[in-house]
Protein backbone atom coordinates (compact mmCIF):
# COMPACT_ATOMS: atom_id res chain seq x y z
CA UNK A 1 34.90 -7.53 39.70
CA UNK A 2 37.71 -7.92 42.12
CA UNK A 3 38.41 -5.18 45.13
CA UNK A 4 41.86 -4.17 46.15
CA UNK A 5 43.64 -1.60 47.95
CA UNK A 6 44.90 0.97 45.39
CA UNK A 7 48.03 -0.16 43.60
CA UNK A 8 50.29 1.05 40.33
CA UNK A 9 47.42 0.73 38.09
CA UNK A 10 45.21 3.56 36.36
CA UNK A 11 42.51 5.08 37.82
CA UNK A 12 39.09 5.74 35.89
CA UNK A 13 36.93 7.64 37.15
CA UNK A 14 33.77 6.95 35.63
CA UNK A 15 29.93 7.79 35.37
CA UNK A 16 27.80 4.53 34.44
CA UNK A 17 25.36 5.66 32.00
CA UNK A 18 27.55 8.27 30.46
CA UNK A 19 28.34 7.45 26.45
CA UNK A 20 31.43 8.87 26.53
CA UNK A 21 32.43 6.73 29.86
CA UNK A 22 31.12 3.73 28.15
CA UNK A 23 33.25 4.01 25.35
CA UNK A 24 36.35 4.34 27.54
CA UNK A 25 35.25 1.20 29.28
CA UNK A 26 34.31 -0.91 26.30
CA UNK A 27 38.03 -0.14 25.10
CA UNK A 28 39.39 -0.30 28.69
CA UNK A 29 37.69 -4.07 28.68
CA UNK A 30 39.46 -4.67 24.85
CA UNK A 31 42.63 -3.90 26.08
CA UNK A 32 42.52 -6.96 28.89
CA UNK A 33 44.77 -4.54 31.10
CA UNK A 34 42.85 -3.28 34.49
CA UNK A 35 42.22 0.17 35.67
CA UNK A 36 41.07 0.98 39.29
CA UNK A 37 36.95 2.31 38.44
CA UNK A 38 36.35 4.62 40.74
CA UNK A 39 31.98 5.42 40.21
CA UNK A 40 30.77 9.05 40.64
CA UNK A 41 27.98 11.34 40.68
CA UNK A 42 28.08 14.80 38.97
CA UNK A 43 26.69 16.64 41.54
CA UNK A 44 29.60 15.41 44.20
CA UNK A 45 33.04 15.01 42.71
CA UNK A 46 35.46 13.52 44.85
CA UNK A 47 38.30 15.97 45.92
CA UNK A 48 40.98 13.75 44.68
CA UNK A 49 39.55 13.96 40.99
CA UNK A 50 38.90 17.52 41.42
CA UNK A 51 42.91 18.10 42.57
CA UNK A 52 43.86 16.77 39.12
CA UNK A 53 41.33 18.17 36.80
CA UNK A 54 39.67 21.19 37.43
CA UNK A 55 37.03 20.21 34.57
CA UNK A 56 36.03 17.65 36.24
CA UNK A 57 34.26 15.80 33.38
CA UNK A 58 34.32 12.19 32.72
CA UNK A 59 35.73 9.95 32.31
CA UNK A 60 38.93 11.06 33.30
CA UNK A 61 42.10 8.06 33.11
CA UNK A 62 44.62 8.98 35.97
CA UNK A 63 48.11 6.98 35.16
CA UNK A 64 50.10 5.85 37.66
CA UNK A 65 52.33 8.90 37.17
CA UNK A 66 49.92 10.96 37.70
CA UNK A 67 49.51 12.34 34.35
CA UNK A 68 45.46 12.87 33.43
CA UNK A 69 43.65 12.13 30.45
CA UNK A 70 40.46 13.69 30.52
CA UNK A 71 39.02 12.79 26.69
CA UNK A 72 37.73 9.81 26.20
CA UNK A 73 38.79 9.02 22.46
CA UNK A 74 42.12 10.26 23.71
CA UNK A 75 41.65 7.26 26.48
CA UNK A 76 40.40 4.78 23.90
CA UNK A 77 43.53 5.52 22.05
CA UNK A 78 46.15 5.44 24.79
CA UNK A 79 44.73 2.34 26.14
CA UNK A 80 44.45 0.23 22.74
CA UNK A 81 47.98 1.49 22.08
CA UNK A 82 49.19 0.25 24.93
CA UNK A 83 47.28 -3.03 24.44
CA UNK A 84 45.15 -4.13 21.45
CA UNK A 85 45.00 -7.56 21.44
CA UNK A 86 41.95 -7.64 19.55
CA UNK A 87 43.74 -5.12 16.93
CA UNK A 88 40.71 -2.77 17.05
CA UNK A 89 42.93 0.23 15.68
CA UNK A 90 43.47 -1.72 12.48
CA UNK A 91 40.55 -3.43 11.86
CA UNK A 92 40.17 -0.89 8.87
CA UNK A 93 42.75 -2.45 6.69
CA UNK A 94 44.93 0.09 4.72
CA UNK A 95 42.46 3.15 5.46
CA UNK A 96 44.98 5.71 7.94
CA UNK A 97 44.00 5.96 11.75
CA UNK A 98 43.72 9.23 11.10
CA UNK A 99 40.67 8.80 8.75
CA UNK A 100 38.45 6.85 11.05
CA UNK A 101 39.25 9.64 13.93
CA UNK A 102 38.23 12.29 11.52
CA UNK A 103 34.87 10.07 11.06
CA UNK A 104 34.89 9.56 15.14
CA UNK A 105 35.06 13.93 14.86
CA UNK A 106 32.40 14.63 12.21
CA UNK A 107 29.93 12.47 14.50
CA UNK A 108 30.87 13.93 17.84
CA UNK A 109 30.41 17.35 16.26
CA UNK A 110 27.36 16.79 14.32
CA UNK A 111 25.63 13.15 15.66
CA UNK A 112 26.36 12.98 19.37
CA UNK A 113 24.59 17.04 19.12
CA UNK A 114 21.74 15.70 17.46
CA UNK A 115 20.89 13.10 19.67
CA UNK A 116 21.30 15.42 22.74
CA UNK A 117 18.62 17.93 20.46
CA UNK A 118 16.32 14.75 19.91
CA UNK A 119 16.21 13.62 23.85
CA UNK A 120 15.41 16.96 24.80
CA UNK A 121 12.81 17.32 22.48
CA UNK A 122 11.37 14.07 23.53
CA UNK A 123 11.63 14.74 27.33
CA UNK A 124 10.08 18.13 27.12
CA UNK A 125 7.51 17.34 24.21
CA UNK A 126 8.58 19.79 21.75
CA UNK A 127 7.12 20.03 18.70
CA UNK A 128 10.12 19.44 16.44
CA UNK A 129 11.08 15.68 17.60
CA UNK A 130 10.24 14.75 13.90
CA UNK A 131 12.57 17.44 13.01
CA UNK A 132 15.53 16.29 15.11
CA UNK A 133 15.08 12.80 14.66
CA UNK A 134 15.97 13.13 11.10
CA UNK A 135 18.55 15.57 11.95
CA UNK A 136 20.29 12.26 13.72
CA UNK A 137 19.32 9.73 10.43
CA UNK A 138 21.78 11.70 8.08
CA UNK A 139 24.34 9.63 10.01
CA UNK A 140 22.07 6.90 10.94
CA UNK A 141 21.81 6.11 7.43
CA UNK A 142 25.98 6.63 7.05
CA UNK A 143 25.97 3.65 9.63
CA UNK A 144 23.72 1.67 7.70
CA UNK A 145 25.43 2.41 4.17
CA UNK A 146 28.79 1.27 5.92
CA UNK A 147 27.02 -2.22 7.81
CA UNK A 148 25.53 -3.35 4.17
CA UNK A 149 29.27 -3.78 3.16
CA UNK A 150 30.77 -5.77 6.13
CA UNK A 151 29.41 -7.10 9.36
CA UNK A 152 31.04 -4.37 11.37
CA UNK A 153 31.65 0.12 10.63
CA UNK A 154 35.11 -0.68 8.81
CA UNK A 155 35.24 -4.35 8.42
CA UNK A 156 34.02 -7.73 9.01
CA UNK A 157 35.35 -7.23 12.52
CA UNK A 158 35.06 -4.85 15.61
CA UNK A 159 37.26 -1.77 15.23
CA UNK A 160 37.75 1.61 16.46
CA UNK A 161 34.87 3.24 14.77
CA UNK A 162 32.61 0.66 16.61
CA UNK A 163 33.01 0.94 19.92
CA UNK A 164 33.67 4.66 19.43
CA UNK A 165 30.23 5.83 18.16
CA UNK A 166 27.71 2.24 19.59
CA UNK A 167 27.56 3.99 22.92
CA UNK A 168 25.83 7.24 21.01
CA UNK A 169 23.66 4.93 18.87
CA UNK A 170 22.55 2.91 21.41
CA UNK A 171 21.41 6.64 23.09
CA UNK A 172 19.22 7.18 19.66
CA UNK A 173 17.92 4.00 20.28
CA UNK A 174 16.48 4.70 23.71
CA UNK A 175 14.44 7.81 22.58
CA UNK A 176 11.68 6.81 20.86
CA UNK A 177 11.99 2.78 21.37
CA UNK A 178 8.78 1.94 18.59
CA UNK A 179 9.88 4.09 15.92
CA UNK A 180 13.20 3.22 16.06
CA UNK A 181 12.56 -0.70 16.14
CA UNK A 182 10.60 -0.15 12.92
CA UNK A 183 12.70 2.13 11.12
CA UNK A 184 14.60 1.73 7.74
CA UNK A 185 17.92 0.50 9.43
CA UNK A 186 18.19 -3.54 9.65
CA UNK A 187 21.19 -3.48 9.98
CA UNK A 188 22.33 -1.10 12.42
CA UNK A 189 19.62 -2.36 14.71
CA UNK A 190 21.53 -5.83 14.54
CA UNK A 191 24.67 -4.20 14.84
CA UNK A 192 24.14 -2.79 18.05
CA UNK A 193 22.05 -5.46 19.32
CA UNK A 194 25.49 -7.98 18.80
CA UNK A 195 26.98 -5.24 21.79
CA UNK A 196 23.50 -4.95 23.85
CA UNK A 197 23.13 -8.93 24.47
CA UNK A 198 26.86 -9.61 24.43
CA UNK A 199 28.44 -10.48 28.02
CA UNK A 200 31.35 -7.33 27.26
CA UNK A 201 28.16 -5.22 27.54
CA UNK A 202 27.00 -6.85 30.71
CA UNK A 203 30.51 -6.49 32.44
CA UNK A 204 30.93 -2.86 30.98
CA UNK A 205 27.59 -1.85 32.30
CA UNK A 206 27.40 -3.45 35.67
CA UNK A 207 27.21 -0.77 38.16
CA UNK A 208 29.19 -0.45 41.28
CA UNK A 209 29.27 1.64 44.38
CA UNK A 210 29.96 5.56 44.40
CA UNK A 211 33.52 5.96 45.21
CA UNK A 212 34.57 8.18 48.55
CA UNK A 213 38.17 8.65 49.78
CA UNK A 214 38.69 5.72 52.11
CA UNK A 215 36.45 2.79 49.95
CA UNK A 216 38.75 0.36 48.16
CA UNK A 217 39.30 0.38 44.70
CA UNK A 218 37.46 -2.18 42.29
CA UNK A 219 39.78 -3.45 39.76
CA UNK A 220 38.06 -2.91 35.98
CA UNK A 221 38.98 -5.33 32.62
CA UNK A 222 42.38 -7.53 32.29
């Protein structure tokens, strides 16, 4: 990554292990056009994030106007409109844009919940992990249904829907690691292991130094 004094460019700021940051990056990286990362912790937002948003979630895009986007499919979808050189918002063919968002929807309100449910029944040993682990294969096994048609969610290549919901699968994946390796879903498992090993996934994921006023920016994709 290359470091610069801050410039016209965007400004992410962005949480490393967060799903929802990681999607924003994968797409950020898709685009080839840089952002300025700026890395934070929860617990001690920078004042110049804070000025713009008063949620203070991530990841938050800051364009060079100063206008904030603080939703990270709304990110993915301003940056690959900008730039989509890799055509990820029409790798569905004829299907509307509008039905793979509603798809991207029904998972963040009924997945991404379940898999926050199944990691906390995991970490404090509840009794209904079984119970909340299949709560999450009802759209495991949506995943697998669409990956036994084409090498990819929509198509035979990488599109919205992928790098919109592989962040919240890989999370699944991470919970319990034996059961999942031997569980009825081939082909997701070689689905997102194509984005674990891949070098995108390296660069995405490398992790760089907490931002404070003062540091200089690293520069992020292009």
């Amino acid at each position: 990554m290359r470091v610069q004094m801050p410039s016209d460019l965007p400004i992410l700021y962005s949480l490393q292990h967060c799903p929802y940051a990681m999607r924003a990056r994968v797409a950020i990286f898709r685009s080839q056009q840089p952002v300025l990362i700026r890395a934070i912790k929860l617990n001690n937002k920078p004042p110049e994030m804070l000025a713009l948003s008063t949620k203070g979630t991530v990841p938050m895009l800051v364009l060079p106007d100063n206008q904030v986007i603080e939703e990270s499919l709304d990110i993915i979808l301003k940056v690959l409109n900008d730039s989509d050189p890799h055509q990820l918002l029409t790798a569905h063919g004829q299907q509307p844009l509008t039905d793979i968002i509603a798809i991207i929807t029904e998972f963040e309100q009924g997945f991404f919940v379940a898999v926050e449910a199944y990691k906390c029944a995991k970490r404090y040993q509840e009794t209904n992990i079984m119970e909340c682990r299949q709560a999450c294969e009802v759209y495991l096994q949506k995943l697998e249904d669409r990956l036994t048609q084409h090498t990819f969610l929509t198509a035979d290549r990488e599109g919205l829907l992928d790098i919109a919901l592989m962040p919240f699968v890989r999370q699944f994946s991470k919970v319990e690691r034996q059961w999942y390796q031997q569980s009825p879903y081939p082909k997701l498992r070689a689905w997102l292991n194509s984005y674990l090993q891949s070098a995108m996934f390296t660069k995405v994921m490398a992790k760089h130094e907490l931002w404070v006023d003062g540091h200089k920016d690293i520069t992020f994709g292009g």
